[in-house]
Every structure is written in structure tokens, then in C-alpha cells.
N, C-alpha and C. Protein backbone atom coordinates (compact mmCIF):
# COMPACT_ATOMS: atom_id res chain seq x y z
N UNK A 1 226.10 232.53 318.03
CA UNK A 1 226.17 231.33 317.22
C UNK A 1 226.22 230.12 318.15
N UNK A 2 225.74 229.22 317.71
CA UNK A 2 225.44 227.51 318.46
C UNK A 2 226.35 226.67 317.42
N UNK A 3 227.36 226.20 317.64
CA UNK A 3 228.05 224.83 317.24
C UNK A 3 227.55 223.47 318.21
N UNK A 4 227.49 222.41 317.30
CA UNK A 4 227.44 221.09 318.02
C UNK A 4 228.20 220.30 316.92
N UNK A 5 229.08 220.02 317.71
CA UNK A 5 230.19 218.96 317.10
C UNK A 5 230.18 217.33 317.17
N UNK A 6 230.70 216.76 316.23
CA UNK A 6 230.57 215.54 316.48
C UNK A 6 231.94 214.50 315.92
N UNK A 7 232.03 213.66 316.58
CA UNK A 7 233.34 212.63 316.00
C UNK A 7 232.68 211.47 315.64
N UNK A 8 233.19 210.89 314.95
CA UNK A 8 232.86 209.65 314.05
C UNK A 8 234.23 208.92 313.69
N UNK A 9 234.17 207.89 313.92
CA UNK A 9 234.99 206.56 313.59
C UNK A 9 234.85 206.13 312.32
N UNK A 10 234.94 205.84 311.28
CA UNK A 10 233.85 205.15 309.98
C UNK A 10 234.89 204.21 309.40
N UNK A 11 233.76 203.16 309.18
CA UNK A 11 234.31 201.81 308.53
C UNK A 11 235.31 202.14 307.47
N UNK A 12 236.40 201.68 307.23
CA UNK A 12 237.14 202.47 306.20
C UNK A 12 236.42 201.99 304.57
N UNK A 13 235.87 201.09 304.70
CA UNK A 13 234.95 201.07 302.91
C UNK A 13 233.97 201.57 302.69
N UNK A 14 233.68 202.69 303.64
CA UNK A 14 232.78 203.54 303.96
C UNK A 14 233.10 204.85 303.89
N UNK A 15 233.92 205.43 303.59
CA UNK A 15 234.53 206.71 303.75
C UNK A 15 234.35 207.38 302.40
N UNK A 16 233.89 206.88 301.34
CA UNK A 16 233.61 207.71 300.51
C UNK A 16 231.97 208.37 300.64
N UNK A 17 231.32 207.43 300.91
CA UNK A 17 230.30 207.36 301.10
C UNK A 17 229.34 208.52 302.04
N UNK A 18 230.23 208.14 303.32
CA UNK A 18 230.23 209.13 304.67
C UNK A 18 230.77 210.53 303.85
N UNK A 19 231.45 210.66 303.50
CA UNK A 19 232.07 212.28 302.91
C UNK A 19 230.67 212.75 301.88
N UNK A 20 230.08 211.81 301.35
CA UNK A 20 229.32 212.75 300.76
C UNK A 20 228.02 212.65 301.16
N UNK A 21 227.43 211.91 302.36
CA UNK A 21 226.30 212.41 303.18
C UNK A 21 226.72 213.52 304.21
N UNK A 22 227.77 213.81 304.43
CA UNK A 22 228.00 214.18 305.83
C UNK A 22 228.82 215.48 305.53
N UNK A 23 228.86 216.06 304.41
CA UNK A 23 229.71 217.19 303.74
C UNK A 23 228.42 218.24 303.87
N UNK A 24 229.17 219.36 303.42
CA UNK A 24 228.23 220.81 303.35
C UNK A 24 227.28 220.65 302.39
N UNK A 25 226.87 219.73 301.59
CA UNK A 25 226.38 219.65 300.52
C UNK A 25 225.49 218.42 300.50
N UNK A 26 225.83 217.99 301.67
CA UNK A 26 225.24 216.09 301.79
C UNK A 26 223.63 216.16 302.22
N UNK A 27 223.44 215.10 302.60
CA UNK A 27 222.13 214.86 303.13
C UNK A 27 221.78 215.43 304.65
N UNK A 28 222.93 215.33 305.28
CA UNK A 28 222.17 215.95 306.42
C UNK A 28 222.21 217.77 306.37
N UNK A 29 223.27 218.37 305.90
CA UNK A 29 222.97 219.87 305.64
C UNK A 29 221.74 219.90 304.70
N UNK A 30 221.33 219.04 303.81
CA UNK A 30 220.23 219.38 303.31
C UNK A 30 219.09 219.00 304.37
N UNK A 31 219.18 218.38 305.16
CA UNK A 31 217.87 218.25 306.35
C UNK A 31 217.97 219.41 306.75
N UNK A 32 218.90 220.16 307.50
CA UNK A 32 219.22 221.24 308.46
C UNK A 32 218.38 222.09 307.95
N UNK A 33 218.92 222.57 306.40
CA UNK A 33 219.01 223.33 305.76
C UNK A 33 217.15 223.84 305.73
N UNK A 34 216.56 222.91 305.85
CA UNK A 34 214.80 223.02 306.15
C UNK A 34 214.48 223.68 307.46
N UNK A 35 215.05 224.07 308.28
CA UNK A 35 214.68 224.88 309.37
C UNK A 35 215.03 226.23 309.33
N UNK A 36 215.05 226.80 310.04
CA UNK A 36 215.15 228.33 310.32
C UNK A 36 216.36 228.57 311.31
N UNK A 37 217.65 229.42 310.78
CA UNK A 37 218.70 229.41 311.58
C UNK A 37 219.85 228.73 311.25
N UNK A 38 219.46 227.42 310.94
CA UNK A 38 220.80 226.76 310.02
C UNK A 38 222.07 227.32 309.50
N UNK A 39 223.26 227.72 309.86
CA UNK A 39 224.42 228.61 309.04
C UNK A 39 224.95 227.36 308.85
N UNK A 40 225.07 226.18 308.31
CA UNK A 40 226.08 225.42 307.41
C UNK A 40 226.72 224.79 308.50
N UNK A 41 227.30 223.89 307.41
CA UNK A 41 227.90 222.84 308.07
C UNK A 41 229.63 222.72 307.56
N UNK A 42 230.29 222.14 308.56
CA UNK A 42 231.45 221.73 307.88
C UNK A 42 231.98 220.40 308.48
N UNK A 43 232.45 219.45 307.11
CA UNK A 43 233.54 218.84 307.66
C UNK A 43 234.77 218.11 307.61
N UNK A 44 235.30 218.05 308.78
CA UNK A 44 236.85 218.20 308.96
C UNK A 44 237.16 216.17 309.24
N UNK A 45 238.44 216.15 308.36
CA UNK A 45 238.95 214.71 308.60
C UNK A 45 240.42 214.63 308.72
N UNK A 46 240.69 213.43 309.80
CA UNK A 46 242.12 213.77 310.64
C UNK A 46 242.69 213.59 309.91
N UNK A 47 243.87 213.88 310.15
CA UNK A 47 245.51 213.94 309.14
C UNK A 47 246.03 212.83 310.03
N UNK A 48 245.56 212.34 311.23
CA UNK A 48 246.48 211.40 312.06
C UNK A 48 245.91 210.26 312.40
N UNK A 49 244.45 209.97 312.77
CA UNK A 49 243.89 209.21 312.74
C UNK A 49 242.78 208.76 311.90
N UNK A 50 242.91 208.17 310.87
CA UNK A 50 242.51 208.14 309.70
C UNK A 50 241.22 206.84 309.60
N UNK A 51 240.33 206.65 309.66
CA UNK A 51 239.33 207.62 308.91
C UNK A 51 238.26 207.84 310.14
N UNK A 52 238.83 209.22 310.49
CA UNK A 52 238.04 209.72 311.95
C UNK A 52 237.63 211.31 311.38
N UNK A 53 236.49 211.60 311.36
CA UNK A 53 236.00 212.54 310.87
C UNK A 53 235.25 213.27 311.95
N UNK A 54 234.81 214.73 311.91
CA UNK A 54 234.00 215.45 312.78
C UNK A 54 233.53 216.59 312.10
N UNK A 55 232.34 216.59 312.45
CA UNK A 55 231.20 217.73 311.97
C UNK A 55 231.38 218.82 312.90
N UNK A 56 230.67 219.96 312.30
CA UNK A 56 230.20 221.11 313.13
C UNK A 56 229.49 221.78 312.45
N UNK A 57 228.30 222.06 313.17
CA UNK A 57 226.69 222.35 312.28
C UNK A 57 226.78 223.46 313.28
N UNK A 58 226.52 224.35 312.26
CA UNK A 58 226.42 225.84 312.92
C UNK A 58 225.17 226.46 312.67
N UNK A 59 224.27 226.89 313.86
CA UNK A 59 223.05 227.04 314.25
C UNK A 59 223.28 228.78 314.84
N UNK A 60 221.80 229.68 314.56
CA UNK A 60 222.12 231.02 314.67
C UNK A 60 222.08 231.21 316.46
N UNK A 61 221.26 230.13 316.87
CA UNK A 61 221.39 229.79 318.42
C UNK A 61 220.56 228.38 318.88
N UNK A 62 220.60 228.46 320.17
CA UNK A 62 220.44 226.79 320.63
C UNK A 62 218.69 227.16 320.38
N UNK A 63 218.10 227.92 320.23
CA UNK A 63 216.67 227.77 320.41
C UNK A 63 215.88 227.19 318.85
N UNK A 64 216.82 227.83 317.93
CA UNK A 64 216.65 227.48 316.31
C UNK A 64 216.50 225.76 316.75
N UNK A 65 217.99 225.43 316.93
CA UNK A 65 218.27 224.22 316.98
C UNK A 65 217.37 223.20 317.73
N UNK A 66 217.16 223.60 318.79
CA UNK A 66 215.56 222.91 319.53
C UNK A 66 214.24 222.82 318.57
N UNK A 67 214.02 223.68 317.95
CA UNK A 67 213.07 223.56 316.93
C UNK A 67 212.83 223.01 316.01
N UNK A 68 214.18 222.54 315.42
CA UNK A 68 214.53 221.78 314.39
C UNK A 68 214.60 220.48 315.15
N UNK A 69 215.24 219.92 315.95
CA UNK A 69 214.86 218.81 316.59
C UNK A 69 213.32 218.33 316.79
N UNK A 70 212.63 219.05 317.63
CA UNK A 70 211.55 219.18 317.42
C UNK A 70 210.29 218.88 316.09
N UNK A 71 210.75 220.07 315.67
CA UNK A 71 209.86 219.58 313.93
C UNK A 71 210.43 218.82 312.91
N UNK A 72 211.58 218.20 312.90
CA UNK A 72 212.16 217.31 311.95
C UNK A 72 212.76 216.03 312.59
N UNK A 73 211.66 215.35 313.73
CA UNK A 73 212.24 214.27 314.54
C UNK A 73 212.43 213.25 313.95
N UNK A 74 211.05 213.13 313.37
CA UNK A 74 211.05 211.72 312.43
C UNK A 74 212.04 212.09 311.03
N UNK A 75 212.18 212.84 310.30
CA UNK A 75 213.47 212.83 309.09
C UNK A 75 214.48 212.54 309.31
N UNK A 76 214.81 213.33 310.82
CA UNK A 76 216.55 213.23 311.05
C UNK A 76 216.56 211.39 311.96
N UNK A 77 215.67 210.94 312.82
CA UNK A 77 215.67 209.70 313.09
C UNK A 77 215.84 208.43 311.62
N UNK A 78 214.96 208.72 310.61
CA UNK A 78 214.98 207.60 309.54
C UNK A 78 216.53 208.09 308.97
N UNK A 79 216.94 209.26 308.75
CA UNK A 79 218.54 209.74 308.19
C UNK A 79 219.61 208.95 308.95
N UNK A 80 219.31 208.98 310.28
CA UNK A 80 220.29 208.89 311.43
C UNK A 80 220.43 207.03 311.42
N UNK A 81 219.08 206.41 311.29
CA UNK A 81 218.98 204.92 311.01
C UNK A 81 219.99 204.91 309.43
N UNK A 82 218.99 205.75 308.61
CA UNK A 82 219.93 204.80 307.32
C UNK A 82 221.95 205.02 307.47
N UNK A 83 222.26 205.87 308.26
CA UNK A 83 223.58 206.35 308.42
C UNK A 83 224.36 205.06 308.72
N UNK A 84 223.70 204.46 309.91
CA UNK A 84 224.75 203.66 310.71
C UNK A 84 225.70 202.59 310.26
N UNK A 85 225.23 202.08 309.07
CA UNK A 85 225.94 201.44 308.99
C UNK A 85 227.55 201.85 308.39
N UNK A 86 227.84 203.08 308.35
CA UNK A 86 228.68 204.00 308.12
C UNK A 86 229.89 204.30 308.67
N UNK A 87 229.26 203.93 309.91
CA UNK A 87 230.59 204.58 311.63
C UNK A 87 230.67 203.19 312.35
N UNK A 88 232.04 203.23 312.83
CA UNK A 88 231.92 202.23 314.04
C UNK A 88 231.77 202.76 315.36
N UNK A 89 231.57 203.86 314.63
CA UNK A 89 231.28 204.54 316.44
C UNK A 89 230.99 206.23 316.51
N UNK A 90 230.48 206.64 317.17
CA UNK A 90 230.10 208.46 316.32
C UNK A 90 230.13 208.76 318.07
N UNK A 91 229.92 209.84 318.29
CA UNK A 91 230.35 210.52 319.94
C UNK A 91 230.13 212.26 319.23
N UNK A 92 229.02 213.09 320.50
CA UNK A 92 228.88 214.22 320.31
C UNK A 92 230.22 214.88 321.28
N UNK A 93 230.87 215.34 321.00
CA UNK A 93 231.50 216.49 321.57
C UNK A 93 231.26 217.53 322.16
N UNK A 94 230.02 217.98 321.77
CA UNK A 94 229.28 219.01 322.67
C UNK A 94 229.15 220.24 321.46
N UNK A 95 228.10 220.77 322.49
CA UNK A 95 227.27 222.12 321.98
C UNK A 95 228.81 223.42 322.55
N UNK A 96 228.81 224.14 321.79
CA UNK A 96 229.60 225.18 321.56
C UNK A 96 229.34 226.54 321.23
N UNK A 97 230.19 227.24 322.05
CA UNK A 97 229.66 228.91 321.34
C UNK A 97 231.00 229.65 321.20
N UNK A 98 231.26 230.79 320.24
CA UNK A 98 232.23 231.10 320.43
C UNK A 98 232.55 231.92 321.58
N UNK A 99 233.83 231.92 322.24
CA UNK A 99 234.59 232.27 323.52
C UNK A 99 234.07 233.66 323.57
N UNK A 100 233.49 233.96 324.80
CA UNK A 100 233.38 235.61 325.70
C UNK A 100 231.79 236.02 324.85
N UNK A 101 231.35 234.92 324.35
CA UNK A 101 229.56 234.90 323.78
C UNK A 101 228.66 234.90 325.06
């Protein structure tokens, strides 16, 4: 399995908004969801720093995930534009696998 995680800052009059593009059910799992390999998405929002949210899009491996970059450049670029005004700030965390993979 391939995780790539991400943190996000988001405007706080924005947080309803962000939860439901950015949920298992939102717009970008429905982009994903068009490639091959895609296992879902989840996401998680802090209990301490509030309203700081982070994804993790789970991919069957990094080569799926190259492909999908690849063939869905321009969707996820116009998605990724209409997003911004959303976050004050977003940061990848990195690509991930689970431990002794």
C-alpha cells in the first residue's frame, strides 16, 4: 500500500466547505476514484489545533499513483486551482508505506 498525506491550515469560514470536498465522499476521492488502484481516502481533523485538517489517500502502490498523476493532470490541476481559496496553507507530509513493507 502507498499513503500520501497531507496537512492543511483552512480559513475557518471555510471549514464546512473543505470537509465536504476533501472527505471520502468529496470531490477529490471522486477524481481518485477514476484511476486504477485508488483504496480511499480519509479525513482526519485536530482536536488541538483547530481548523487543521489532514488527508491520506491510499493508493494500491506508488506506480498506480504515478499514473493517475499522469492521466488526470489537467482535472486534478483545475480541482487543485478551484480549492485554494480554502487553506491558508496545505504542506505534503510525505508518501508512506506501512512499517517492514
Amino acid at each position: 500500500m502507498y499513503l500520501i498525506l497531507w496537512e492543511f491550515a483552512v480559513a475557518p469560514q471555510r471549514v464546512a466547505e473543505f470537509r465536504s470536498i476533501y472527505s471520502p465522499s468529496g470531490e477529490w476521492a471522486k477524481l481518485f476514484a477514476q484511476a486504477v488502484g485508488y483504496l480511499g481516502t480519509e479525513l482526519l481533523e485536530s482536536c488541538e489545533d483547530l481548523p487543521r485538517f489532514v488527508t491520506i489517500d491510499r493508493w494500491r502502490d506508488a506506480a498506480d499513483f504515478a499514473e493517475f498523476q499522469q492521466r488526470f493532470r489537467e482535472p486534478y490541476a483545475a480541482l487543485d486551482a478551484r480549492c485554494k481559496h480554502l487553506t491558508l496553507s496545505e504542506r505534503k507530509l510525505g508518501a508512506f508505506r506501512p512499517a517492514g513493507k
